[in-house]
C-alpha atoms as a PDB file:
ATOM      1  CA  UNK A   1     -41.262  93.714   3.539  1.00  0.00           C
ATOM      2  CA  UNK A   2     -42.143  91.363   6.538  1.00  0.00           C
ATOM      3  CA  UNK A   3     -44.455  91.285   8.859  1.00  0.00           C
ATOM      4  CA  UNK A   4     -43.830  90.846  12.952  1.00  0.00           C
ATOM      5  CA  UNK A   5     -45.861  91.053  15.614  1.00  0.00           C
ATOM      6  CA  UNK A   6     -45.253  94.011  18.090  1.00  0.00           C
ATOM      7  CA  UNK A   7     -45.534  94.251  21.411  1.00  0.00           C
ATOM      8  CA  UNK A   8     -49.236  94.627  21.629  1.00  0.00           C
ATOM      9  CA  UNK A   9     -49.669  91.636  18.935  1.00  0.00           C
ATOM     10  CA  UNK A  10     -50.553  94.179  16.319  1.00  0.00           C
ATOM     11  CA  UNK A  11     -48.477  93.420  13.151  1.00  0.00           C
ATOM     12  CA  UNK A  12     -46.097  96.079  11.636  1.00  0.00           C
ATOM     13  CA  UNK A  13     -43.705  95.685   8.378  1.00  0.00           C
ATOM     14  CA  UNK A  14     -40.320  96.540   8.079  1.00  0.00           C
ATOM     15  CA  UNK A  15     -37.661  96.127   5.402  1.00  0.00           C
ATOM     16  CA  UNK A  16     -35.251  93.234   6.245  1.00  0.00           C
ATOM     17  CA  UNK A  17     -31.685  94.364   5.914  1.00  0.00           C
ATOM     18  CA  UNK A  18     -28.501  91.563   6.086  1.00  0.00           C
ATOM     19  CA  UNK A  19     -27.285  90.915   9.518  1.00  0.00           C
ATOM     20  CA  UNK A  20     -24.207  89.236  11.081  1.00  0.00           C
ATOM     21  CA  UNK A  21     -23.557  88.743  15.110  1.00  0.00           C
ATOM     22  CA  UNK A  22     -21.263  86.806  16.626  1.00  0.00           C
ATOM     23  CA  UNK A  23     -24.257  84.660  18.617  1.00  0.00           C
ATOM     24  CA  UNK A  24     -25.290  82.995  15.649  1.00  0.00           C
ATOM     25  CA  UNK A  25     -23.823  79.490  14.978  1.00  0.00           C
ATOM     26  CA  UNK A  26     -24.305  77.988  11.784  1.00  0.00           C
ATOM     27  CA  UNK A  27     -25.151  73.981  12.023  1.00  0.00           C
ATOM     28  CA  UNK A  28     -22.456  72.253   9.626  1.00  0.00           C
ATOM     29  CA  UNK A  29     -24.374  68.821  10.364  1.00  0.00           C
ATOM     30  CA  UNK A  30     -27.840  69.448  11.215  1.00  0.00           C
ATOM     31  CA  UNK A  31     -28.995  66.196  12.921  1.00  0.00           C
ATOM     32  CA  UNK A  32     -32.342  67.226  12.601  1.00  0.00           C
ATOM     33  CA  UNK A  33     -32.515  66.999   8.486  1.00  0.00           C
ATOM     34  CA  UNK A  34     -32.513  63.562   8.471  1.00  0.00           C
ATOM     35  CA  UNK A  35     -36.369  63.623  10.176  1.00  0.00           C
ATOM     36  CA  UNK A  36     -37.172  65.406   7.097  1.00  0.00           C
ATOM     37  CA  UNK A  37     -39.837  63.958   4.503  1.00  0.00           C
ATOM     38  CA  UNK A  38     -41.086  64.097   0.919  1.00  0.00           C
ATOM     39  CA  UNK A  39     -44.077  62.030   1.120  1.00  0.00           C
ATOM     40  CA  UNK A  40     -43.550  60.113  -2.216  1.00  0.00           C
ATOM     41  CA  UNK A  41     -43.849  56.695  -1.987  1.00  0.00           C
ATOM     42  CA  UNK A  42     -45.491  54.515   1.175  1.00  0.00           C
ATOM     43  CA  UNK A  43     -42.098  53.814   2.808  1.00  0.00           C
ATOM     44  CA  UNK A  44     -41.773  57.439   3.348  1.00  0.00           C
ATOM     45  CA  UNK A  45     -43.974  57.165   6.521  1.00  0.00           C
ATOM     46  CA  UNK A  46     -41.905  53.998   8.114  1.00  0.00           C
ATOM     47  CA  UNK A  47     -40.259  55.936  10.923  1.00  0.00           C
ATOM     48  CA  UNK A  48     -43.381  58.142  11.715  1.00  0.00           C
ATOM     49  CA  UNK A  49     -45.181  57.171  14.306  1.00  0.00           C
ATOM     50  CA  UNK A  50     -49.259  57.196  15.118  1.00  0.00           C
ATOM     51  CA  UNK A  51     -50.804  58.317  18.282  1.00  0.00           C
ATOM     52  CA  UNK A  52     -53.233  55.607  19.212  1.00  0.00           C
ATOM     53  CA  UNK A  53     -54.490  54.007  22.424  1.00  0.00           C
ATOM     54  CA  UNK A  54     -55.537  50.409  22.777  1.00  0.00           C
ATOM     55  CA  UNK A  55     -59.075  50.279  23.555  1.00  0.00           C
ATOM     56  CA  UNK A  56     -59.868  53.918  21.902  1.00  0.00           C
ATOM     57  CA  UNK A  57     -61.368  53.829  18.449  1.00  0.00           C
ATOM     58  CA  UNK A  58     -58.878  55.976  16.141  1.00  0.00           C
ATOM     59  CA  UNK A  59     -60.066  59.547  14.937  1.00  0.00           C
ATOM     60  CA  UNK A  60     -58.726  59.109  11.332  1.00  0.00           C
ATOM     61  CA  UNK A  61     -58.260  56.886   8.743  1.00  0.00           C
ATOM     62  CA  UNK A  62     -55.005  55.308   8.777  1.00  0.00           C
ATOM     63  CA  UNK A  63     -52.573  57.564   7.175  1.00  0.00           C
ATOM     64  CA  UNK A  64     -51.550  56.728   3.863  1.00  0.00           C
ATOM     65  CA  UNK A  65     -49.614  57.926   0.461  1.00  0.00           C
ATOM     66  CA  UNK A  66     -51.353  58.456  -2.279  1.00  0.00           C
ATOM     67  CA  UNK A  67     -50.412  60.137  -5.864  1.00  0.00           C
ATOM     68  CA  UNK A  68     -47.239  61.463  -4.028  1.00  0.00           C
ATOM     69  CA  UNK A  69     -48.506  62.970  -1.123  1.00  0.00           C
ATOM     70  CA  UNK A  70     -49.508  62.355   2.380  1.00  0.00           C
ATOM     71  CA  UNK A  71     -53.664  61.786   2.941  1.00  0.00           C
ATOM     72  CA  UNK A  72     -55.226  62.768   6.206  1.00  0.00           C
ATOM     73  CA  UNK A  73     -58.337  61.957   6.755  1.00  0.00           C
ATOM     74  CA  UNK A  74     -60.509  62.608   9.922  1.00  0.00           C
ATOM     75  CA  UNK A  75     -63.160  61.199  11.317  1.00  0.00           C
ATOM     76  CA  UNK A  76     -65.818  63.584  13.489  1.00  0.00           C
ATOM     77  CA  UNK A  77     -62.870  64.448  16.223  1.00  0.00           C
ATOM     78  CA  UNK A  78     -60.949  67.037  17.597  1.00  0.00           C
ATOM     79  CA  UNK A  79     -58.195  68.295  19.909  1.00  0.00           C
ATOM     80  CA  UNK A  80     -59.951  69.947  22.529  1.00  0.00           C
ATOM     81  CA  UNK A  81     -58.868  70.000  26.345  1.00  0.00           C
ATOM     82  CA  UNK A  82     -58.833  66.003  26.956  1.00  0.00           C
ATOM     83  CA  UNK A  83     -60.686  65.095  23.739  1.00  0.00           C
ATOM     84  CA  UNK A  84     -57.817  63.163  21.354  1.00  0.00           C
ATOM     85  CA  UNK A  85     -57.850  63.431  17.506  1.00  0.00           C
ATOM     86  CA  UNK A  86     -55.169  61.868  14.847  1.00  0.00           C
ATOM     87  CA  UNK A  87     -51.531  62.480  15.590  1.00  0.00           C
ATOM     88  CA  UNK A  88     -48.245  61.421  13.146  1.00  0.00           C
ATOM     89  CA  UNK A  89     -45.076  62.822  14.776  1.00  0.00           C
ATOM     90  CA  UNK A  90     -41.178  62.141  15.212  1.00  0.00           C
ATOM     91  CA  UNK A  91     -39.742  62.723  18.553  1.00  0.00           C
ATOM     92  CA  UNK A  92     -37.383  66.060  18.315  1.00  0.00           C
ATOM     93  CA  UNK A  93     -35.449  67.024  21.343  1.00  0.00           C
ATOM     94  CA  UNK A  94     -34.375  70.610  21.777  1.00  0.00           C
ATOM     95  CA  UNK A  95     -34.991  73.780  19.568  1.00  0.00           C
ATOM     96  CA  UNK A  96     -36.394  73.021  15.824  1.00  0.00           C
ATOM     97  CA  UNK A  97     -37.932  74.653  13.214  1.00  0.00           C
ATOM     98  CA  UNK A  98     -40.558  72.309  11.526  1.00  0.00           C
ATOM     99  CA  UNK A  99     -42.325  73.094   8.103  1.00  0.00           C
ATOM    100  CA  UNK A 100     -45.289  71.718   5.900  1.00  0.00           C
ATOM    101  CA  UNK A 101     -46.854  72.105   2.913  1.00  0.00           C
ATOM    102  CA  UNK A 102     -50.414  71.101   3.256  1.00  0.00           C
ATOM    103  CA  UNK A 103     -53.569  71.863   1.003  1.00  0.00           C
ATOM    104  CA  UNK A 104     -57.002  71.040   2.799  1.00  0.00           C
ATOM    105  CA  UNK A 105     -60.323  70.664   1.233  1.00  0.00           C
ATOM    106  CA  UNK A 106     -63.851  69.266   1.619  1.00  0.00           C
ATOM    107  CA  UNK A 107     -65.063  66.323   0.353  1.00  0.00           C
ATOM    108  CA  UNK A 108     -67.347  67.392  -2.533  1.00  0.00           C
ATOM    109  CA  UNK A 109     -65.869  71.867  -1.836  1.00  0.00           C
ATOM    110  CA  UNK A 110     -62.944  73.499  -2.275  1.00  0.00           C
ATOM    111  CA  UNK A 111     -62.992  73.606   1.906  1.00  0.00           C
ATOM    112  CA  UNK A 112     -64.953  71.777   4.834  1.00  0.00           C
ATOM    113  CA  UNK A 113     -68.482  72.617   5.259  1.00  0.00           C
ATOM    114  CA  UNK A 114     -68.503  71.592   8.765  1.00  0.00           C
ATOM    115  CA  UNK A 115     -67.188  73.975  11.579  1.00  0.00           C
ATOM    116  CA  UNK A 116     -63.829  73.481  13.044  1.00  0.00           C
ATOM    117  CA  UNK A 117     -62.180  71.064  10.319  1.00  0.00           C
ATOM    118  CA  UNK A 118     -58.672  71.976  10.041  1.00  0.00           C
ATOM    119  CA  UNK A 119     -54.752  69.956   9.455  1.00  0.00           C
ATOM    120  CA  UNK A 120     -51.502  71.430  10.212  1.00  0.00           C
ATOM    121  CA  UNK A 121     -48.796  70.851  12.377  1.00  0.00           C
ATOM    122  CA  UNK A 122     -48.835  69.905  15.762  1.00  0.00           C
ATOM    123  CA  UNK A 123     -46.853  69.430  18.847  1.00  0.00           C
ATOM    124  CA  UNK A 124     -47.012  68.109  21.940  1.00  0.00           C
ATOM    125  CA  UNK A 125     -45.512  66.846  25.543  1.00  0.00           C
ATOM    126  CA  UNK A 126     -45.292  62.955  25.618  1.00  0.00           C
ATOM    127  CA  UNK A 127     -47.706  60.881  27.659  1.00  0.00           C
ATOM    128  CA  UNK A 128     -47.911  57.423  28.640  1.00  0.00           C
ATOM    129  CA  UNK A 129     -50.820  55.827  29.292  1.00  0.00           C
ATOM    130  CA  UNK A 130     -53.443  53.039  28.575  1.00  0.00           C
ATOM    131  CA  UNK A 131     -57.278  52.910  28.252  1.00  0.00           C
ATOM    132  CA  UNK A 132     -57.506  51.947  31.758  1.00  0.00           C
ATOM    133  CA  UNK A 133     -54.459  54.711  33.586  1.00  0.00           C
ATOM    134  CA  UNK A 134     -55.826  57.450  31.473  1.00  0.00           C
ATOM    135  CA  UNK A 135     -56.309  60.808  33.496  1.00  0.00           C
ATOM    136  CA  UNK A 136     -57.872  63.817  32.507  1.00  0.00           C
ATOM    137  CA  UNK A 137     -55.733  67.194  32.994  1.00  0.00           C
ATOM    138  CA  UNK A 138     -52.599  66.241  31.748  1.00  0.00           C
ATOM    139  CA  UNK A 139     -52.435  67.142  27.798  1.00  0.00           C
ATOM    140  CA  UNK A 140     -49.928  69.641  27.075  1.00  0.00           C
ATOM    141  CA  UNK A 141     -49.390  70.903  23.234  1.00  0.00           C
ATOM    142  CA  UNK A 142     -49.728  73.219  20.938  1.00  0.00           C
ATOM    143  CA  UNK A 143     -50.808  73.197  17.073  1.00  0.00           C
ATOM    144  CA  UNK A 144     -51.163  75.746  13.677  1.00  0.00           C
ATOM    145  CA  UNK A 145     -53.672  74.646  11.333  1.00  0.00           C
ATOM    146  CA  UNK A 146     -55.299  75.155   8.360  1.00  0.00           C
ATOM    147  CA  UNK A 147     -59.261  74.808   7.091  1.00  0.00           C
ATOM    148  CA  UNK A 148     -62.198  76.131   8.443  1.00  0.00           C
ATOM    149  CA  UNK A 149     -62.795  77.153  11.822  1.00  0.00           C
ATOM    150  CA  UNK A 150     -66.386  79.070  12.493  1.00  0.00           C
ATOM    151  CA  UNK A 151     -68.105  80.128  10.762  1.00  0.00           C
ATOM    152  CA  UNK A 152     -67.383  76.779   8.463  1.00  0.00           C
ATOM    153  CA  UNK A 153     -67.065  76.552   4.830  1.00  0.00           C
ATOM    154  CA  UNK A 154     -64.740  79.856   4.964  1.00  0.00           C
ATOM    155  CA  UNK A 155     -60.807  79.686   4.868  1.00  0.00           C
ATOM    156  CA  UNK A 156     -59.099  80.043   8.278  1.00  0.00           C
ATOM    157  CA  UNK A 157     -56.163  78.956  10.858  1.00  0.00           C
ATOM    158  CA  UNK A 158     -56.784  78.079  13.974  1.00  0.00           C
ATOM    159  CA  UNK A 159     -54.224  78.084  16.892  1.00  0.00           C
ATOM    160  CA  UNK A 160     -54.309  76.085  20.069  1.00  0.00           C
ATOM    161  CA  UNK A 161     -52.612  76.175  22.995  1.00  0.00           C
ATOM    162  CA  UNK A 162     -53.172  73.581  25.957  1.00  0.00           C
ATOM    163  CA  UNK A 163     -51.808  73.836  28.898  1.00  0.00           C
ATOM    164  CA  UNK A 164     -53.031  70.833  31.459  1.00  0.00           C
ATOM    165  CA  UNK A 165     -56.232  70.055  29.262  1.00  0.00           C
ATOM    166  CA  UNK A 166     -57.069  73.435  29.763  1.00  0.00           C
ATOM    167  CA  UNK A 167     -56.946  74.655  26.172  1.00  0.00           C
ATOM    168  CA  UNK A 168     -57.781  78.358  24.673  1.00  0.00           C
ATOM    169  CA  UNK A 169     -57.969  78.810  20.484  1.00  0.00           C
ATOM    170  CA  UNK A 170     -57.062  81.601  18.088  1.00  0.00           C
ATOM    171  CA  UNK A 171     -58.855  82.088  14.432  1.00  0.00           C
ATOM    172  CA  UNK A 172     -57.529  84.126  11.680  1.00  0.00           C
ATOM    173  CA  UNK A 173     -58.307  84.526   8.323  1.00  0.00           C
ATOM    174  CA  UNK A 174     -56.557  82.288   5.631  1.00  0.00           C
ATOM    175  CA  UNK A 175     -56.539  81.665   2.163  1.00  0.00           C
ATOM    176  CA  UNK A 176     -57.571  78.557   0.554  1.00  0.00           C
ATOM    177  CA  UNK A 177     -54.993  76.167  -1.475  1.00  0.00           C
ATOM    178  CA  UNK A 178     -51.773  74.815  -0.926  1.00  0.00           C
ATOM    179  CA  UNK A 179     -50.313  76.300   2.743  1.00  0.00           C
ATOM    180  CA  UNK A 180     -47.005  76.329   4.073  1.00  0.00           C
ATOM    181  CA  UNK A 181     -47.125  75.985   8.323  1.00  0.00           C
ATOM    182  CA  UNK A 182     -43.867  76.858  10.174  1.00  0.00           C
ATOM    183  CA  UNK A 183     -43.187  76.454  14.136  1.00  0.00           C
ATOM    184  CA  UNK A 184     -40.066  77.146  14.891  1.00  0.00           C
ATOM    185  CA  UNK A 185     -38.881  76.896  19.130  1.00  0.00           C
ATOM    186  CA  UNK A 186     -36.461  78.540  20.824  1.00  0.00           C
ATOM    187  CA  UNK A 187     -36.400  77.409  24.246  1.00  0.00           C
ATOM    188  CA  UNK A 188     -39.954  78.458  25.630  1.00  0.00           C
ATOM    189  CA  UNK A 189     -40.658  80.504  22.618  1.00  0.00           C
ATOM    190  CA  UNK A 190     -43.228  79.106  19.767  1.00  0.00           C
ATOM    191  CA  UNK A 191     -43.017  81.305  16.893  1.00  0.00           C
ATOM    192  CA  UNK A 192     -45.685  80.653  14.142  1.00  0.00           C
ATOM    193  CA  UNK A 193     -45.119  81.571  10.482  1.00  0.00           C
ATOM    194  CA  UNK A 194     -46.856  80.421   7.209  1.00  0.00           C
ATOM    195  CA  UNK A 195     -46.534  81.304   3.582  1.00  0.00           C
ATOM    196  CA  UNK A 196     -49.532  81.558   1.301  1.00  0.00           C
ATOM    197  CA  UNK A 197     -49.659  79.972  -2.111  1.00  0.00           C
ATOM    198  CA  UNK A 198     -47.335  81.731  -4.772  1.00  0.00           C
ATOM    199  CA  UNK A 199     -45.727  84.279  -2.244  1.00  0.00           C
ATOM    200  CA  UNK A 200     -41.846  84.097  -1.291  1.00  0.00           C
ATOM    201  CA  UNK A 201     -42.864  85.741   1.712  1.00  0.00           C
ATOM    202  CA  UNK A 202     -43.137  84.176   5.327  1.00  0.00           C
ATOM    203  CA  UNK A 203     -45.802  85.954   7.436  1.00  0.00           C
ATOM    204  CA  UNK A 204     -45.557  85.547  11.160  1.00  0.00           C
ATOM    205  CA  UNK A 205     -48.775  85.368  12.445  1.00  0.00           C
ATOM    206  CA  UNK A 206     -48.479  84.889  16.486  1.00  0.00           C
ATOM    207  CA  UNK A 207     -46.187  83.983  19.126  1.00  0.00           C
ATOM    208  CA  UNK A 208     -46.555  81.668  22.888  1.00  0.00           C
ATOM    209  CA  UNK A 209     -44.326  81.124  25.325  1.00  0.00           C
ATOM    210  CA  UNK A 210     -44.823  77.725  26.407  1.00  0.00           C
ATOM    211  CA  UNK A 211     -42.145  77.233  29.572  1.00  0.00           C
ATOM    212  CA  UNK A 212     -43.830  74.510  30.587  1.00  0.00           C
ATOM    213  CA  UNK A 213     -43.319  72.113  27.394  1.00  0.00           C
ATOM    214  CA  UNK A 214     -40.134  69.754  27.906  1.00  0.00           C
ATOM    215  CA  UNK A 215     -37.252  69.305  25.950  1.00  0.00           C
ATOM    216  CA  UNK A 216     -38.493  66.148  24.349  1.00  0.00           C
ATOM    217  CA  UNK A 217     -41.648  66.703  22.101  1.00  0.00           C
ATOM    218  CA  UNK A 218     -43.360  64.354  19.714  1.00  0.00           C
ATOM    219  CA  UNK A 219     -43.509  67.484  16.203  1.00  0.00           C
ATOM    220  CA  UNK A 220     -45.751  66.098  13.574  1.00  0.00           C
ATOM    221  CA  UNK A 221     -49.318  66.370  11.946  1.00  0.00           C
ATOM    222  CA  UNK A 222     -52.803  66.448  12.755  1.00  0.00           C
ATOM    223  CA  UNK A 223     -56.279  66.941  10.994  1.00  0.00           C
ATOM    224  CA  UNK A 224     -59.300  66.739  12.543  1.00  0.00           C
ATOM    225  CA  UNK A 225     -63.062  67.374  11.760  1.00  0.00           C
ATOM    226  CA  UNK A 226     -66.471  68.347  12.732  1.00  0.00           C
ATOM    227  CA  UNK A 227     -67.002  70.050  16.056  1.00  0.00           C
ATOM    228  CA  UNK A 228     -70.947  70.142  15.200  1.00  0.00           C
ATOM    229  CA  UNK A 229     -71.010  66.202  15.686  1.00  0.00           C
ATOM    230  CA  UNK A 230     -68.548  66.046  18.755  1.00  0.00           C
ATOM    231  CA  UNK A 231     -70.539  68.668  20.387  1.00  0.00           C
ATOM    232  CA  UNK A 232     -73.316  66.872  21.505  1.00  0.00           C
ATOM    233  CA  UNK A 233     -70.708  64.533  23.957  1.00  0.00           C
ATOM    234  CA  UNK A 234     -68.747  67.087  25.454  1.00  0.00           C
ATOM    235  CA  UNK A 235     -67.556  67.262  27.629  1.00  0.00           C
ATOM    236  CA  UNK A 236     -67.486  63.213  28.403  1.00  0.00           C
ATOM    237  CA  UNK A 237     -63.698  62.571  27.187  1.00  0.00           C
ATOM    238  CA  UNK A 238     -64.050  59.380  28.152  1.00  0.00           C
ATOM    239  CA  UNK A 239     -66.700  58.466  25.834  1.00  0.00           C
ATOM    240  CA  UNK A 240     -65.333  60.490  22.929  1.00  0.00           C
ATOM    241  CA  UNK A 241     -61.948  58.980  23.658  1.00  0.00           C
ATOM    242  CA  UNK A 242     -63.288  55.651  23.923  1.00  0.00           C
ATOM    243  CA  UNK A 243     -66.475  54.881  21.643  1.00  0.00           C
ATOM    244  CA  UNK A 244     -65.810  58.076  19.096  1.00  0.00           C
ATOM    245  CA  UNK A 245     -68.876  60.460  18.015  1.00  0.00           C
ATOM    246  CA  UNK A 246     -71.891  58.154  16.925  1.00  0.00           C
ATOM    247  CA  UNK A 247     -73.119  60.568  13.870  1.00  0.00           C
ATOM    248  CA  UNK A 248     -70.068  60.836  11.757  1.00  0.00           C
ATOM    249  CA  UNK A 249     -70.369  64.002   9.392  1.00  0.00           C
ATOM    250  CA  UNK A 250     -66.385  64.606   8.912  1.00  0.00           C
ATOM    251  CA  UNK A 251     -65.545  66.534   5.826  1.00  0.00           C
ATOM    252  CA  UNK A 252     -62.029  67.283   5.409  1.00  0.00           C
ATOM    253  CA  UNK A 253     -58.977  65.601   3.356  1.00  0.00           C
ATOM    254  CA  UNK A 254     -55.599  67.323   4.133  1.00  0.00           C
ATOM    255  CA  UNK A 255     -52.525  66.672   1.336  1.00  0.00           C
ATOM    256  CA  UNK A 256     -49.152  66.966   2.835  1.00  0.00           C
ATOM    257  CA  UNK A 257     -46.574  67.174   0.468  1.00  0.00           C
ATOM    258  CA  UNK A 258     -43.569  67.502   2.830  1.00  0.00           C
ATOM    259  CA  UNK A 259     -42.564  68.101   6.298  1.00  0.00           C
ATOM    260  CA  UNK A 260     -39.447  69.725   7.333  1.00  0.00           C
ATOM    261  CA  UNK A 261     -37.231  69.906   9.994  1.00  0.00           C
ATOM    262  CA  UNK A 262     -33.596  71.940  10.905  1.00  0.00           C
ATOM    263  CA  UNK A 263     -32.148  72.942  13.570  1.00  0.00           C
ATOM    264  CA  UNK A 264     -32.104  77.165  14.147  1.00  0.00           C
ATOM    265  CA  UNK A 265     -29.423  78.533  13.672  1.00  0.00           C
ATOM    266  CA  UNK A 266     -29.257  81.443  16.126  1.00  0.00           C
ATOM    267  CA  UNK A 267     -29.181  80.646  19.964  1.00  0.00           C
ATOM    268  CA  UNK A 268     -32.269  81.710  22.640  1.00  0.00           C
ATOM    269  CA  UNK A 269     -32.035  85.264  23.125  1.00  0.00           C
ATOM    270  CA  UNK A 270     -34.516  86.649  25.853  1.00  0.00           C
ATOM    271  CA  UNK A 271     -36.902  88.890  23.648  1.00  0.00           C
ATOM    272  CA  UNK A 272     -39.793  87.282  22.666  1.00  0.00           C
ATOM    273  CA  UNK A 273     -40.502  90.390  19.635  1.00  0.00           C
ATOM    274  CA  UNK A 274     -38.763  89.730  16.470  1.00  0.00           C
ATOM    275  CA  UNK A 275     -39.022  93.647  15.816  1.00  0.00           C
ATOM    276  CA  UNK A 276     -34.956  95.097  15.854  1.00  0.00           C
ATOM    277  CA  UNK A 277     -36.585  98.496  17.460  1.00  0.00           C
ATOM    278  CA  UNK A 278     -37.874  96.781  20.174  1.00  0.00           C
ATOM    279  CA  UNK A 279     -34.510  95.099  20.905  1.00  0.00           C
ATOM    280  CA  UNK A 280     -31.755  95.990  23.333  1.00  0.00           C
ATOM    281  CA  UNK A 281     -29.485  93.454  20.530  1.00  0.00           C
ATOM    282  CA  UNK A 282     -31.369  94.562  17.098  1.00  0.00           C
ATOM    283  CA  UNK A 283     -28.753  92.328  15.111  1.00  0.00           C
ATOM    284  CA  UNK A 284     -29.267  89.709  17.104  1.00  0.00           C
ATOM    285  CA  UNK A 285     -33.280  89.723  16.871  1.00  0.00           C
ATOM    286  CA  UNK A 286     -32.683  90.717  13.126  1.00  0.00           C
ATOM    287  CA  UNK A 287     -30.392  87.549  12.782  1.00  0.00           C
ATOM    288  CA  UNK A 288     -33.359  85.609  14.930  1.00  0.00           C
ATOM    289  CA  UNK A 289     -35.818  87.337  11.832  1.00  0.00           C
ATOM    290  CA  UNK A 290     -33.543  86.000   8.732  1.00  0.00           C
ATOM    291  CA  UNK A 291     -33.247  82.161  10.305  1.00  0.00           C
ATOM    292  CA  UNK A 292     -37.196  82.098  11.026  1.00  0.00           C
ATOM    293  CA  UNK A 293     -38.120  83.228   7.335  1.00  0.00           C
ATOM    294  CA  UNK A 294     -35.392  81.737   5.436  1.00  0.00           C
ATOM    295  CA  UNK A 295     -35.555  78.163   3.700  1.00  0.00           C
END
């Protein structure tokens, strides 16, 4: 069984049966494989690139590979309207379907103790700019992550979308432990799917439609930690951005063991429901179904 999101964002389950159509094109050379990465030794990260200003004080620890995975580790930060947190990414131009494996926990718990300390993927429209031609109202991105959202110290995801700083969240219930995060776009459609620990099942869990977002987007990872500190300076960006949060109470450490990228291998088809009953094509959003949950 697999679960989809209708068209009231309630989710249903429904047996998934084979399908063929003649719009799907399978990628012989997928030029998006090659951005994929098993984070096993420190020259794994040597074509990544870091978000980072000159003249802001970074939100994380440098990012670094230890015992065969990827180590995040936030400062107090957050990605909130204009506030900036950590940010490893690839440039990816056109439709993708990126996937991570990612365990987060607290420093001395199984999970963060303070509120809003999540890592996951994360996405989001290019900007250049220095300390002093910064702008507020101009972030656009979206990102699924993993941790604890509010109340802290319990499992959750968290989903944010921003759309000119202006950015509204989603929390659902999660379970702790090692995490798969898919996003996989077509077009101006976001689909967001994850896998829990020991399951061969992939979940999807919501959906945004994101015409706005342009063809080129920098599709990597982010972790960030402890709202409770940050809150005290919002909403001065500038400061945040600038100086960072003066008590520093972060308590998460995200493992990555892999991120994943391939190109989809149906084309844009304009239903944003995945469900074949809601479809005036059901083979076509069936075939859209088997690319989004299969490996």
């Amino acid at each position: 069984m697999i679960a989809t999101l209708s068209a009231s964002g309630a989710l249903n389950h429904y047996s998934s049966v084979n399908a063929t159509t003649s719009n799907t094109s399978e990628t012989v050379n997928d030029d998006l494989k090659g951005l994929s990465t098993q984070f096993n030794s420190a020259e794994s990260l040597q074509k990544w690139q870091e978000f980072s200003v000159n003249g802001w004080i970074p939100k994380w620890e440098s990012p670094k590979v230890e015992n065969g995975q990827l180590v995040l580790r936030p400062k107090s930060s957050g990605w909130f309207e204009d506030n900036y947190a950590g940010h490893l990414y690839r440039e990816v131009e056109g439709d993708f379907i990126v996937t991570t494996k990612i365990k987060v926990e607290g420093n001395n718990d199984s999970l963060p103790q303070r509120s809003f300390s999540l890592a996951g993927l994360f996405i989001r429209a290019p900007r250049t700019f220095t300390k002093d031609t910064w702008t507020p109202k101009g972030e656009n991105w979206m990102f699924f992550s993993v941790g604890t959202a509010w109340p802290a110290g319990k499992p959750h995801f968290e989903i944010k979308s921003t759309y000119n700083s202006l950015s509204t969240l989603k929390i659902f219930d999660a379970e702790p432990g090692w995490t798969r995060l898919r996003i996989a776009r077509s077009g101006e459609l976001f689909t967001l799917l994850y896998q829990n620990k020991g399951s061969q099942k992939w979940e999807v869990l919501d959906q945004f439609i994101r015409p706005d977002l342009p063809n080129k987007l920098n599709v990597g990872l982010t972790a960030y930690a402890d709202w409770d500190s940050m809150a005290p300076d919002y909403p001065n960006y500038k400061k945040y951005n600038e100086q960072g949060v003066k008590n520093q109470n972060a308590d998460l450490i995200a493992y990555v063991e892999s991120i994943n990228f391939r190109r989809p291998k149906t084309s844009r088809f304009p239903v944003a429901t995945l469900a074949p009953r809601f479809s005036f094509d059901p083979k076509v959003s069936e075939a859209r179904l088997q690319d989004l949950t299969s490996d």
